[in-house]
ModelCIF file with pLDDT and N, C-alpha, C, O atoms, coordinates in Angstrom:
data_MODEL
#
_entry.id   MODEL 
#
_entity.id                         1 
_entity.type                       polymer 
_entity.pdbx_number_of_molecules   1 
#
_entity_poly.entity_id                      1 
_entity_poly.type                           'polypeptide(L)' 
_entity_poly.nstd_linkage                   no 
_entity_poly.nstd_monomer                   no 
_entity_poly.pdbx_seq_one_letter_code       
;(UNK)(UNK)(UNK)(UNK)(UNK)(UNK)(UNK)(UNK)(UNK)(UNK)(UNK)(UNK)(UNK)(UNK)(UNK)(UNK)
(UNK)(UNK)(UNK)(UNK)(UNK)(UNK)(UNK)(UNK)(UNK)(UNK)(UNK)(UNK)(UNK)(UNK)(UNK)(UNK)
(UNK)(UNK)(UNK)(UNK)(UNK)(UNK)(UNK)(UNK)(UNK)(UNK)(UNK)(UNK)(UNK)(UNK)(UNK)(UNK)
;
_entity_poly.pdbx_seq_one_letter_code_can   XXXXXXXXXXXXXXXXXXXXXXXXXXXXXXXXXXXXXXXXXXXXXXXX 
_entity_poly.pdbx_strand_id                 A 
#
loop_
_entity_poly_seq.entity_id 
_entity_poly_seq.num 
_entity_poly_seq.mon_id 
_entity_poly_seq.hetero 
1 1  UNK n 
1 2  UNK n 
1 3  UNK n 
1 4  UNK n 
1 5  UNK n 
1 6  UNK n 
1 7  UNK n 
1 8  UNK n 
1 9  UNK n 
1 10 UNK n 
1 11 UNK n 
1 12 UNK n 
1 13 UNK n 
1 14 UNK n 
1 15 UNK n 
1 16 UNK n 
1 17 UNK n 
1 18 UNK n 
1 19 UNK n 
1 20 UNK n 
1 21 UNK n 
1 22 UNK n 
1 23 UNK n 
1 24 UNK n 
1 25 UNK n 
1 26 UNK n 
1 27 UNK n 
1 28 UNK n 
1 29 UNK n 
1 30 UNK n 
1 31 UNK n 
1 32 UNK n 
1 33 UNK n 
1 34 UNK n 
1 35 UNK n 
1 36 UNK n 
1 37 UNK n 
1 38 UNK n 
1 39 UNK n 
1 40 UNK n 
1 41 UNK n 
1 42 UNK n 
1 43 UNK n 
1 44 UNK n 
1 45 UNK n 
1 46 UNK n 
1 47 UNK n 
1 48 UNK n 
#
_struct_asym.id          A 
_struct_asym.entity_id   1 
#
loop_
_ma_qa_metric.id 
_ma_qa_metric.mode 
_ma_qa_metric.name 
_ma_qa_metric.software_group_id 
_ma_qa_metric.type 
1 global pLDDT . pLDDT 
2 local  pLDDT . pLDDT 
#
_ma_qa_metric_global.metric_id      1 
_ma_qa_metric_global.metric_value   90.60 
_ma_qa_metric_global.model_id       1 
_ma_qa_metric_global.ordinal_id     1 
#
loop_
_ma_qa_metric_local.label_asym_id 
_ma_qa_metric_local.label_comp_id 
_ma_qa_metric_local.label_seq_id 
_ma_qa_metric_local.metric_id 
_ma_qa_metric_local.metric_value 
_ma_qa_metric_local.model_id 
_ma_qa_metric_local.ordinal_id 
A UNK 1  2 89.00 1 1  
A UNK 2  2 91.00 1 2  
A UNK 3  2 92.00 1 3  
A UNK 4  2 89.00 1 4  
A UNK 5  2 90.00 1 5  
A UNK 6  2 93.00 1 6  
A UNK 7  2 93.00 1 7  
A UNK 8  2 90.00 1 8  
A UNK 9  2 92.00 1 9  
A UNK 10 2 95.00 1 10 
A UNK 11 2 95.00 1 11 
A UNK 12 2 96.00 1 12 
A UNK 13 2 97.00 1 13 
A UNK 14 2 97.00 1 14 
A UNK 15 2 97.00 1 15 
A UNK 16 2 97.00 1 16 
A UNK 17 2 97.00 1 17 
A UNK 18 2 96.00 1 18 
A UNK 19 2 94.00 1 19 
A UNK 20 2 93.00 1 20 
A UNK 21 2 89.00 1 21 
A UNK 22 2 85.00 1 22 
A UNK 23 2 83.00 1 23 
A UNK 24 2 79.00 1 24 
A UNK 25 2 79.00 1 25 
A UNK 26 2 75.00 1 26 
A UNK 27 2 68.00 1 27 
A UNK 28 2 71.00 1 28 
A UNK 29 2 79.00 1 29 
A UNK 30 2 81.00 1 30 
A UNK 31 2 85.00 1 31 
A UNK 32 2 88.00 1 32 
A UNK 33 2 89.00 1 33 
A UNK 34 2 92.00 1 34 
A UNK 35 2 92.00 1 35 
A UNK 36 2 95.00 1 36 
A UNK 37 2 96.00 1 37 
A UNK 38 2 96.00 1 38 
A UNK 39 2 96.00 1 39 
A UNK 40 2 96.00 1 40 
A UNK 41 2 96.00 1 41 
A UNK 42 2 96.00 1 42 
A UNK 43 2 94.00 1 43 
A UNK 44 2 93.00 1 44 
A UNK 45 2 95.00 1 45 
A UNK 46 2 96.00 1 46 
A UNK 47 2 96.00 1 47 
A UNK 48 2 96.00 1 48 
#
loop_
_atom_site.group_PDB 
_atom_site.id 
_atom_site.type_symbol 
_atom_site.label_atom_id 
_atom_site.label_alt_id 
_atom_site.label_comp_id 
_atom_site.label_asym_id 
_atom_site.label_entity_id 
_atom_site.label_seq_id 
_atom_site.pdbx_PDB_ins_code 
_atom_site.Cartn_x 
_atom_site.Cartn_y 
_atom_site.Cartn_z 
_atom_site.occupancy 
_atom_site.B_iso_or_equiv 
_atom_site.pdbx_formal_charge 
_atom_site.auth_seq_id 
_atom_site.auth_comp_id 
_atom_site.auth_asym_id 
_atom_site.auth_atom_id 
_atom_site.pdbx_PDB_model_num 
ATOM 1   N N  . UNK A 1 1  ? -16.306 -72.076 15.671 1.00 89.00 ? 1  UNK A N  1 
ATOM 2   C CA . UNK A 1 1  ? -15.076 -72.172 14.888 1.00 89.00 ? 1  UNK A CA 1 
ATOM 3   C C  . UNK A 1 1  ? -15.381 -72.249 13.398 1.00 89.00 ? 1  UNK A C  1 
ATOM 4   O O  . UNK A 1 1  ? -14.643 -71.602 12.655 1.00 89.00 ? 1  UNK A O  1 
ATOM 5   N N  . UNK A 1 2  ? -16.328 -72.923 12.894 1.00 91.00 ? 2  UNK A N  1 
ATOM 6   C CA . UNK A 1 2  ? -16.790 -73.103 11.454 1.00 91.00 ? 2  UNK A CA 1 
ATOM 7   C C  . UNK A 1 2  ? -17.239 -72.067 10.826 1.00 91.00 ? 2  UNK A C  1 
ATOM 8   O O  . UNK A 1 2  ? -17.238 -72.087 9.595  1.00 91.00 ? 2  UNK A O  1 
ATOM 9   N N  . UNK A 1 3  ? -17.900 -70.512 11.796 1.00 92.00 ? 3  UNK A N  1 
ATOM 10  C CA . UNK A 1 3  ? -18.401 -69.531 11.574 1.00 92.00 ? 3  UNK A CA 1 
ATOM 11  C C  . UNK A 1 3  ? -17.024 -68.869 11.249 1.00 92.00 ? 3  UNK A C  1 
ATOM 12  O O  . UNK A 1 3  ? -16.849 -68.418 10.117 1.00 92.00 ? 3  UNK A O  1 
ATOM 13  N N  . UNK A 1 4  ? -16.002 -68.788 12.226 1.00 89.00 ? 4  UNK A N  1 
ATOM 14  C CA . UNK A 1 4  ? -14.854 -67.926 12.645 1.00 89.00 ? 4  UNK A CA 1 
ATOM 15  C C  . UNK A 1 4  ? -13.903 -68.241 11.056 1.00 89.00 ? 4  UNK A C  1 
ATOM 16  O O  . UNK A 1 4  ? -13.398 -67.444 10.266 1.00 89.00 ? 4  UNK A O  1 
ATOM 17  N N  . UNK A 1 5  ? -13.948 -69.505 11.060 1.00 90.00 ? 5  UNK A N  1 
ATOM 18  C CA . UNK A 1 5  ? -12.859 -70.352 9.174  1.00 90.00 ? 5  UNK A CA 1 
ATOM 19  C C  . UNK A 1 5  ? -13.855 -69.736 8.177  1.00 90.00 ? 5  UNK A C  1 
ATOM 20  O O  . UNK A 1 5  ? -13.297 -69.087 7.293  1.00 90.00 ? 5  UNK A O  1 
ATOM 21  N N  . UNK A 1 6  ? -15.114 -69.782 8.114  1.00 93.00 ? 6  UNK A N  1 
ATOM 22  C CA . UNK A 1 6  ? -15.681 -69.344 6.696  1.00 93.00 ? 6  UNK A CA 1 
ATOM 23  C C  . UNK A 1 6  ? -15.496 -68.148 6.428  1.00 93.00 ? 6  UNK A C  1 
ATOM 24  O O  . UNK A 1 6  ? -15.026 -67.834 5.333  1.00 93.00 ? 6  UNK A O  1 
ATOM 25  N N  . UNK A 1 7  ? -15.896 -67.011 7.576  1.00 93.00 ? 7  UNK A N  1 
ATOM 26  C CA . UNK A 1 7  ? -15.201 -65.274 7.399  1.00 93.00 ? 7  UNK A CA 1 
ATOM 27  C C  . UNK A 1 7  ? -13.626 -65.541 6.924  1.00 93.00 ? 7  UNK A C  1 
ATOM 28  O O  . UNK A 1 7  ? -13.171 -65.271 5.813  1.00 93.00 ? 7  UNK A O  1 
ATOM 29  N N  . UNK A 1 8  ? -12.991 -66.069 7.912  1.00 90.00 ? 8  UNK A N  1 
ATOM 30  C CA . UNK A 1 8  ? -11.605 -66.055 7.269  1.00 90.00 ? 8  UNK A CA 1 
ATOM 31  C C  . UNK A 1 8  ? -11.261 -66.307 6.178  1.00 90.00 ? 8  UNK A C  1 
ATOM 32  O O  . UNK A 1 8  ? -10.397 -65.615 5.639  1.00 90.00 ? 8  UNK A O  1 
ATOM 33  N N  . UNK A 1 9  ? -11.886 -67.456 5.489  1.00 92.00 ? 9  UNK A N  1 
ATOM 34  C CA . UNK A 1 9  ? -11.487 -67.852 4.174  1.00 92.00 ? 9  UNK A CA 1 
ATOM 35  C C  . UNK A 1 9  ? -12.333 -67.131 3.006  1.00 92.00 ? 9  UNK A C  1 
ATOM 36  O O  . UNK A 1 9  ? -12.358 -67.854 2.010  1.00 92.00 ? 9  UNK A O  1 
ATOM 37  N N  . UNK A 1 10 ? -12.893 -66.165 2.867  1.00 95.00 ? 10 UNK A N  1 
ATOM 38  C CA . UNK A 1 10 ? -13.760 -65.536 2.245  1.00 95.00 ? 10 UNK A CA 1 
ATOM 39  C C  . UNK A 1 10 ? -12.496 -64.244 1.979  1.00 95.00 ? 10 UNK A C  1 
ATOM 40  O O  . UNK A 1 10 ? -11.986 -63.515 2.830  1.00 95.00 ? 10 UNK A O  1 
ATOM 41  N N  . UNK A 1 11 ? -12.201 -64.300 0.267  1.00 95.00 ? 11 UNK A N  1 
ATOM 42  C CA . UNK A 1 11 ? -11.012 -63.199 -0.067 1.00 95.00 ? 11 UNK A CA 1 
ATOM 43  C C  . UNK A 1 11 ? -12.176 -61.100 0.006  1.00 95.00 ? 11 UNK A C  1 
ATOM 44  O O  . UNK A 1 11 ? -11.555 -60.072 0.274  1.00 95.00 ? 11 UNK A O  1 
ATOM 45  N N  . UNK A 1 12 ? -13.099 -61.091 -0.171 1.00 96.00 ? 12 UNK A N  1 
ATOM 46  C CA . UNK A 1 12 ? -14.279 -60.158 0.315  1.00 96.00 ? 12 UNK A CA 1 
ATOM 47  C C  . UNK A 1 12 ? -15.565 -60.107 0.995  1.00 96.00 ? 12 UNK A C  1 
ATOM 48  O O  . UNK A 1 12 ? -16.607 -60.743 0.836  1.00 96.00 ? 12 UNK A O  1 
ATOM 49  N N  . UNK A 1 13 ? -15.288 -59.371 1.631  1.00 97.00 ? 13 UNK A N  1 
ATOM 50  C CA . UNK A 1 13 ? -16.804 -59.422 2.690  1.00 97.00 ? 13 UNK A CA 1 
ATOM 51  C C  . UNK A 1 13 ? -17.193 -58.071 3.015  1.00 97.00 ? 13 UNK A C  1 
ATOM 52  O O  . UNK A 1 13 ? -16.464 -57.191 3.472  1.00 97.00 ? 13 UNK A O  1 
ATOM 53  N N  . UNK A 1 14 ? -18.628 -57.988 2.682  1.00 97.00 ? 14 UNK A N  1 
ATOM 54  C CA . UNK A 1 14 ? -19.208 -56.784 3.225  1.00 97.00 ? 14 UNK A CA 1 
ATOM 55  C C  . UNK A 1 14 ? -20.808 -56.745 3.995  1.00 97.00 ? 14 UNK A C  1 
ATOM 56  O O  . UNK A 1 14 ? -21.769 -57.260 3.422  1.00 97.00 ? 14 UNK A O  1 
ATOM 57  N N  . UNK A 1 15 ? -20.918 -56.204 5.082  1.00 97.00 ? 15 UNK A N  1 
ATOM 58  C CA . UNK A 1 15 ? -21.895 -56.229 5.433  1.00 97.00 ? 15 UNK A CA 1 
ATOM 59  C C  . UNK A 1 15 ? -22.242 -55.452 6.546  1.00 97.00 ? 15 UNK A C  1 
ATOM 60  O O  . UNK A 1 15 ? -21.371 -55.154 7.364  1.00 97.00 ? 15 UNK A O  1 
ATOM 61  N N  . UNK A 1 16 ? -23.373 -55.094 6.680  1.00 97.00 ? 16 UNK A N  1 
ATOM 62  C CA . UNK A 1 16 ? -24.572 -53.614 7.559  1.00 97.00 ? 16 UNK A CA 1 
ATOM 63  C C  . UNK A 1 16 ? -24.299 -54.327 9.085  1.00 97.00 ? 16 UNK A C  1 
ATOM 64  O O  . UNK A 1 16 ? -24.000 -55.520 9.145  1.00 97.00 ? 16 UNK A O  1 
ATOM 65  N N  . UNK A 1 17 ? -24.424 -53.524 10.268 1.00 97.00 ? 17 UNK A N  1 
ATOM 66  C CA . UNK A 1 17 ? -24.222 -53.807 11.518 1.00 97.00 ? 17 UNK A CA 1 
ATOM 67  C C  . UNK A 1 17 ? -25.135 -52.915 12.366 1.00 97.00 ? 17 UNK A C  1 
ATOM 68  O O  . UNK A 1 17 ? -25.157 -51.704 12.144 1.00 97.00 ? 17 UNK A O  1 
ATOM 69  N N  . UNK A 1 18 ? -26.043 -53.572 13.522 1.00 96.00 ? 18 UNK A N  1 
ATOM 70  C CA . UNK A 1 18 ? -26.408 -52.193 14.245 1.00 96.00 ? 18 UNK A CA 1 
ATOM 71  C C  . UNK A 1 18 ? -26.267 -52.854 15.533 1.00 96.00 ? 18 UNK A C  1 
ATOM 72  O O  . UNK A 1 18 ? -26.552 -54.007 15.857 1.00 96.00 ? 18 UNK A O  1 
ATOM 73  N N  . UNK A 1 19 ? -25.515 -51.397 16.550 1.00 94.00 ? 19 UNK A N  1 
ATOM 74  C CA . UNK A 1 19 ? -25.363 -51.908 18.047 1.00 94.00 ? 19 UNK A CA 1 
ATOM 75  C C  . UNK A 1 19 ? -25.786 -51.427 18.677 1.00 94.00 ? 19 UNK A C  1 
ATOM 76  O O  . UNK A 1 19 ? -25.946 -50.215 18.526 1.00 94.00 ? 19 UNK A O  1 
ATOM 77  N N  . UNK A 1 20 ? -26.202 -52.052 19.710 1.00 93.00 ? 20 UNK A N  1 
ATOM 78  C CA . UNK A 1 20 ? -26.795 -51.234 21.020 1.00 93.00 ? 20 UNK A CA 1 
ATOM 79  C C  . UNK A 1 20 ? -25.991 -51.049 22.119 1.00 93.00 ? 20 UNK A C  1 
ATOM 80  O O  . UNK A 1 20 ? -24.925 -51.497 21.695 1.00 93.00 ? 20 UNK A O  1 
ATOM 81  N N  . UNK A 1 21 ? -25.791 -50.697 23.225 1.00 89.00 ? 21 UNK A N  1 
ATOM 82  C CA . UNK A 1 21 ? -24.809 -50.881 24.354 1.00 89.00 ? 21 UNK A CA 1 
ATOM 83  C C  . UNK A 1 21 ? -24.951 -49.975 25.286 1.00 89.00 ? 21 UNK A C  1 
ATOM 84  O O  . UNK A 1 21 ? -25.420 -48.868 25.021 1.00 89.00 ? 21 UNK A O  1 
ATOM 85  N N  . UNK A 1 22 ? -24.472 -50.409 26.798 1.00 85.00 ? 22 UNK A N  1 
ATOM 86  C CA . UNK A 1 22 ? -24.886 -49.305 27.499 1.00 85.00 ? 22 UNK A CA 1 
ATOM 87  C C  . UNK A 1 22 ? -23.853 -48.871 27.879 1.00 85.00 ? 22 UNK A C  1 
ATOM 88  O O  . UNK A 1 22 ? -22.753 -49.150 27.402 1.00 85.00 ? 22 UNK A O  1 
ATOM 89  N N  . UNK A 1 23 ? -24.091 -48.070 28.860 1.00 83.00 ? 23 UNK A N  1 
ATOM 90  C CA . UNK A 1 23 ? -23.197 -46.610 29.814 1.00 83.00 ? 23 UNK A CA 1 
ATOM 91  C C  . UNK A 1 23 ? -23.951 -46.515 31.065 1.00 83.00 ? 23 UNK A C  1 
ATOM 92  O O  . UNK A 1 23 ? -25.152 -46.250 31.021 1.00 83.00 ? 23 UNK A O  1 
ATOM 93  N N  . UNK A 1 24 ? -23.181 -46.764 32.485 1.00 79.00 ? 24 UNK A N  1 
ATOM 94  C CA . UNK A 1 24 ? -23.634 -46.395 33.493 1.00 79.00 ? 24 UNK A CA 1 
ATOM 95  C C  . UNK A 1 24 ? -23.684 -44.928 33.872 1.00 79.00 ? 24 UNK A C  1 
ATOM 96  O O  . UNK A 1 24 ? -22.538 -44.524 34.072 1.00 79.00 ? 24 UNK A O  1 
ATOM 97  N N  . UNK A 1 25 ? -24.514 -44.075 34.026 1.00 79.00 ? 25 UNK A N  1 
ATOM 98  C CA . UNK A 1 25 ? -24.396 -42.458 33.869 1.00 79.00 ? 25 UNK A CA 1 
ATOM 99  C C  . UNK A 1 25 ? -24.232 -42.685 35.710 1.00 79.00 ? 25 UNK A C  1 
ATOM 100 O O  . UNK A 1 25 ? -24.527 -43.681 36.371 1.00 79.00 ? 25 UNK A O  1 
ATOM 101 N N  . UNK A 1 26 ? -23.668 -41.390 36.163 1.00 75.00 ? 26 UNK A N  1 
ATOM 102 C CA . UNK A 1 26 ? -23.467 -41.009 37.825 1.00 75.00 ? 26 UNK A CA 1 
ATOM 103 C C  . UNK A 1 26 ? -23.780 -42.539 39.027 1.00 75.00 ? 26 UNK A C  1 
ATOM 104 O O  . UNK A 1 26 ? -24.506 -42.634 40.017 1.00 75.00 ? 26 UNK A O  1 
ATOM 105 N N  . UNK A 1 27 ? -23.024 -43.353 38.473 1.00 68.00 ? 27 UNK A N  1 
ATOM 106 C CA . UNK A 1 27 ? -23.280 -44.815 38.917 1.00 68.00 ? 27 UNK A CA 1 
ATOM 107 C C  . UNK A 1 27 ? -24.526 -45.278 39.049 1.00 68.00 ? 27 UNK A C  1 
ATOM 108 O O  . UNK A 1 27 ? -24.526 -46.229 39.831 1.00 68.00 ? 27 UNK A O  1 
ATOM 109 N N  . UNK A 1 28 ? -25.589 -45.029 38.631 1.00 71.00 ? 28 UNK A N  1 
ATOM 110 C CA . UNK A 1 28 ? -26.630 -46.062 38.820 1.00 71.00 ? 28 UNK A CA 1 
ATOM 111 C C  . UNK A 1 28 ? -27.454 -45.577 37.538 1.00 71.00 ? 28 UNK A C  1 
ATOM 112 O O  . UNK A 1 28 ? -28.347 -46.397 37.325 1.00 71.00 ? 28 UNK A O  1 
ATOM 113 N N  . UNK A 1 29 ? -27.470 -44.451 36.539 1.00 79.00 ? 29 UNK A N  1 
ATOM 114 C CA . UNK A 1 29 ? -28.414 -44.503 35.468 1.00 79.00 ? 29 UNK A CA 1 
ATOM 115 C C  . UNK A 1 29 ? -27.707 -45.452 34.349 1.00 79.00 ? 29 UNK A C  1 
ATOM 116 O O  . UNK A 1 29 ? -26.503 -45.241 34.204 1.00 79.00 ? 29 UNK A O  1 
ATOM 117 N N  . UNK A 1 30 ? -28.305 -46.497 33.516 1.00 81.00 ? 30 UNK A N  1 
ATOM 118 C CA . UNK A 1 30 ? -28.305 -47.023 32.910 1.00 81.00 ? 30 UNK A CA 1 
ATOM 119 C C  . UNK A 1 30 ? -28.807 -46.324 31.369 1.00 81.00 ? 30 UNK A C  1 
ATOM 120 O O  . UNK A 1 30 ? -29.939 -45.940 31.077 1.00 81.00 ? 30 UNK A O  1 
ATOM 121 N N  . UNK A 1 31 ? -27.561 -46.304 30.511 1.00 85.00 ? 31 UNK A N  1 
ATOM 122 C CA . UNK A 1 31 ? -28.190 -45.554 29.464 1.00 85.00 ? 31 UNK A CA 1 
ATOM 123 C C  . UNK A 1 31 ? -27.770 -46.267 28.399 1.00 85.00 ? 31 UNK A C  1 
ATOM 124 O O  . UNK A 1 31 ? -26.819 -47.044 28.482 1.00 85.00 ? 31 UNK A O  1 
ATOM 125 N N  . UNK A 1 32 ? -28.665 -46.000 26.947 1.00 88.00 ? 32 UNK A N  1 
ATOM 126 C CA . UNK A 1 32 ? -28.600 -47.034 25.878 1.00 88.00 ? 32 UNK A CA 1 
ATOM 127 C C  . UNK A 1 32 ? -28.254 -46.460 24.652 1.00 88.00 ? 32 UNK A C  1 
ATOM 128 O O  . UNK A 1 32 ? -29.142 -45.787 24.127 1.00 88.00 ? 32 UNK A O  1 
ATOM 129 N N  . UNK A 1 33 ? -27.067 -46.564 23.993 1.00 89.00 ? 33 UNK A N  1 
ATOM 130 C CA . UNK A 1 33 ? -26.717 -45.471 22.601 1.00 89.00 ? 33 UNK A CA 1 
ATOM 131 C C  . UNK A 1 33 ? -26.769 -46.961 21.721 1.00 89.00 ? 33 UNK A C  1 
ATOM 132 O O  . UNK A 1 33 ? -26.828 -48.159 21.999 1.00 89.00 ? 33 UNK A O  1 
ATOM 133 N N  . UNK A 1 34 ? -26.705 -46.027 20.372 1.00 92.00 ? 34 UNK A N  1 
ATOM 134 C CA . UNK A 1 34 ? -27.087 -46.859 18.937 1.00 92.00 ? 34 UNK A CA 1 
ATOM 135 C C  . UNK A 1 34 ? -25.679 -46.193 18.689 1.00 92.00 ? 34 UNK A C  1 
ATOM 136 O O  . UNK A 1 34 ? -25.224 -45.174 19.209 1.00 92.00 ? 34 UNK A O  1 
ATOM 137 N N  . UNK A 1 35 ? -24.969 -47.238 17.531 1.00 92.00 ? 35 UNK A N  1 
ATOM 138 C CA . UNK A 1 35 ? -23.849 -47.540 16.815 1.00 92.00 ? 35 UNK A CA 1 
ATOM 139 C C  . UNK A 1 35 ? -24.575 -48.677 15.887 1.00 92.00 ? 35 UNK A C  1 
ATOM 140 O O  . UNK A 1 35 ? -24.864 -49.866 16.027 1.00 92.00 ? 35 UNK A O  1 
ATOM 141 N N  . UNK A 1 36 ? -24.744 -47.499 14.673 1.00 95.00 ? 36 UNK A N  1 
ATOM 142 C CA . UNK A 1 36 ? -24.768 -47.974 13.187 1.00 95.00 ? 36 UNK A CA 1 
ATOM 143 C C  . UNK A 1 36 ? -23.933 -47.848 12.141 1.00 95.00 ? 36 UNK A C  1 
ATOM 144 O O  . UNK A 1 36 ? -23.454 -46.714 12.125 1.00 95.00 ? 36 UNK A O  1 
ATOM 145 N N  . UNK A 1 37 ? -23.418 -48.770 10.948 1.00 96.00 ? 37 UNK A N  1 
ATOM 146 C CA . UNK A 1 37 ? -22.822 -48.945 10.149 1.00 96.00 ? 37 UNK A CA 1 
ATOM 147 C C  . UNK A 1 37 ? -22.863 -49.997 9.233  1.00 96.00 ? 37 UNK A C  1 
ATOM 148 O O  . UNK A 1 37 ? -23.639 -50.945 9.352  1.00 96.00 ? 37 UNK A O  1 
ATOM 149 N N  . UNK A 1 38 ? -21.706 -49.811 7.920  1.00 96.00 ? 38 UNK A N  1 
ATOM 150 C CA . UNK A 1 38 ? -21.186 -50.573 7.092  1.00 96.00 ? 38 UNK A CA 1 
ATOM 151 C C  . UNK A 1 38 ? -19.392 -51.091 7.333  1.00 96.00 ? 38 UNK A C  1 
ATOM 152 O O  . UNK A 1 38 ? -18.603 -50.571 8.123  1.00 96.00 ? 38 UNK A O  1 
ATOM 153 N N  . UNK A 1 39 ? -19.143 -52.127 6.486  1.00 96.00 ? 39 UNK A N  1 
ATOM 154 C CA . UNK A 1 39 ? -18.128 -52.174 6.691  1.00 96.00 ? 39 UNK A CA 1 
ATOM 155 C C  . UNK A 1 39 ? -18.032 -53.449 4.988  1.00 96.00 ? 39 UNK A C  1 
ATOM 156 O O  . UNK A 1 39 ? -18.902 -54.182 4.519  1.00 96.00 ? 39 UNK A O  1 
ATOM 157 N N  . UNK A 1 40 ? -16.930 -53.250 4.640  1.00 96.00 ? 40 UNK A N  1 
ATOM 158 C CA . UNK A 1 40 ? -15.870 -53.733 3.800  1.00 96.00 ? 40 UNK A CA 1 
ATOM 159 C C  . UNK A 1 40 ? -14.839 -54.375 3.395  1.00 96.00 ? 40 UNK A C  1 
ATOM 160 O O  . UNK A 1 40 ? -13.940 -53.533 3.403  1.00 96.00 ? 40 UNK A O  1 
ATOM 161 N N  . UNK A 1 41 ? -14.567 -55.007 3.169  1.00 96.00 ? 41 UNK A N  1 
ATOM 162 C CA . UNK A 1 41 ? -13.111 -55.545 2.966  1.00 96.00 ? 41 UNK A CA 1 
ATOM 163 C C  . UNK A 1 41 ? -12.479 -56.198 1.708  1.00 96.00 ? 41 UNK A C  1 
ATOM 164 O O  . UNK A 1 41 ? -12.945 -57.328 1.562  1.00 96.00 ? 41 UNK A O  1 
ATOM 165 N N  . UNK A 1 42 ? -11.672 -55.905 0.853  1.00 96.00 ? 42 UNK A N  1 
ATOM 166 C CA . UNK A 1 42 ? -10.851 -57.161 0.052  1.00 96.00 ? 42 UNK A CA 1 
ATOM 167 C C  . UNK A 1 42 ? -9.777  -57.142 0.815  1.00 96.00 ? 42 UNK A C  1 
ATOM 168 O O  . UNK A 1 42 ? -9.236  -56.130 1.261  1.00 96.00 ? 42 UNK A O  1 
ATOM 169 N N  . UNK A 1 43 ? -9.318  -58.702 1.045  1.00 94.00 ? 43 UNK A N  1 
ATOM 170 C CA . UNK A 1 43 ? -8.500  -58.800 1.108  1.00 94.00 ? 43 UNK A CA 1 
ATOM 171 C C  . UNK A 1 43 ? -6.667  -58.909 0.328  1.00 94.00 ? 43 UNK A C  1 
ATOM 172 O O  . UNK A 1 43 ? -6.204  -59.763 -0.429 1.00 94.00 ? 43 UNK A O  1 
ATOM 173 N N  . UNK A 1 44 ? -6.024  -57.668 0.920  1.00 93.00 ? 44 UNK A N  1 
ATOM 174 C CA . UNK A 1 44 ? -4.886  -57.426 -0.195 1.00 93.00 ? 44 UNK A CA 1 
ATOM 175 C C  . UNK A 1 44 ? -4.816  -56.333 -0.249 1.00 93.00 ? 44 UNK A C  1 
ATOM 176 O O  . UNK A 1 44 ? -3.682  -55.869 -0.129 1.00 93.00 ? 44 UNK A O  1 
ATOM 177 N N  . UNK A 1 45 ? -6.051  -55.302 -0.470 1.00 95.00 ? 45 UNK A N  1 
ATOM 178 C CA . UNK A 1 45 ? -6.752  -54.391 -1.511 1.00 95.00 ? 45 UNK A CA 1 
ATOM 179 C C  . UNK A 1 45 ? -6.696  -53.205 -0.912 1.00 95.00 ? 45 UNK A C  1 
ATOM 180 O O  . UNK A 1 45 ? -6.208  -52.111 -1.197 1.00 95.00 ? 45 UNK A O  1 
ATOM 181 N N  . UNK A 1 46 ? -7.605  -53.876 0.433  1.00 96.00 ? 46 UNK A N  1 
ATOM 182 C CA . UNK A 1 46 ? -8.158  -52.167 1.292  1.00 96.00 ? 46 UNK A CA 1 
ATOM 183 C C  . UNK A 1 46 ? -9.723  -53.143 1.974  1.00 96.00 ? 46 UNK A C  1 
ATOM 184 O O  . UNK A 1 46 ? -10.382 -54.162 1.770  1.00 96.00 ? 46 UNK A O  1 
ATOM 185 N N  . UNK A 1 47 ? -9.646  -52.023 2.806  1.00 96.00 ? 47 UNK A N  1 
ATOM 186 C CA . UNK A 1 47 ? -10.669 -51.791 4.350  1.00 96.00 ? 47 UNK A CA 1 
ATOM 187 C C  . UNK A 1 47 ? -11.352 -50.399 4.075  1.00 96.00 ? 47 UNK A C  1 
ATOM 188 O O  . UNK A 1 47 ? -10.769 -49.351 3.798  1.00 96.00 ? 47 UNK A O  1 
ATOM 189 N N  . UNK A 1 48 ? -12.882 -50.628 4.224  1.00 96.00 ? 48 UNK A N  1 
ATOM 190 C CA . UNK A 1 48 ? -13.231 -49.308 4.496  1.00 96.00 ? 48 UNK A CA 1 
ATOM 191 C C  . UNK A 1 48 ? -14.484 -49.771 5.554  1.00 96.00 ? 48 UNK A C  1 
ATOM 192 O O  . UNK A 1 48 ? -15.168 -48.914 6.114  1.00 96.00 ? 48 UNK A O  1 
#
């Protein structure tokens, strides 16, 4: 919760992200994609 109030109360935030995650392929292959990015915010202002 103390993590969840400090993002909230912060009027800009920006920061780098990388994900991993899977996908079951033809029910039993297990497969692993990358999801990389940035992200942005003022609040008021704009989102990118």
């Amino acid at each position: 919760k103390a993590s969840s109030d400090y993002l909230a109360g912060q009027p800009q935030i920006s920061f780098g992200w990388f994900v991993t995650y899977d996908t079951i392929e033809d029910g039993r292959e297990k497969r692993t994609s990358v999801w990389t990015g940035e992200s942005a915010i003022v609040r008021g202002a704009g989102y990118r």
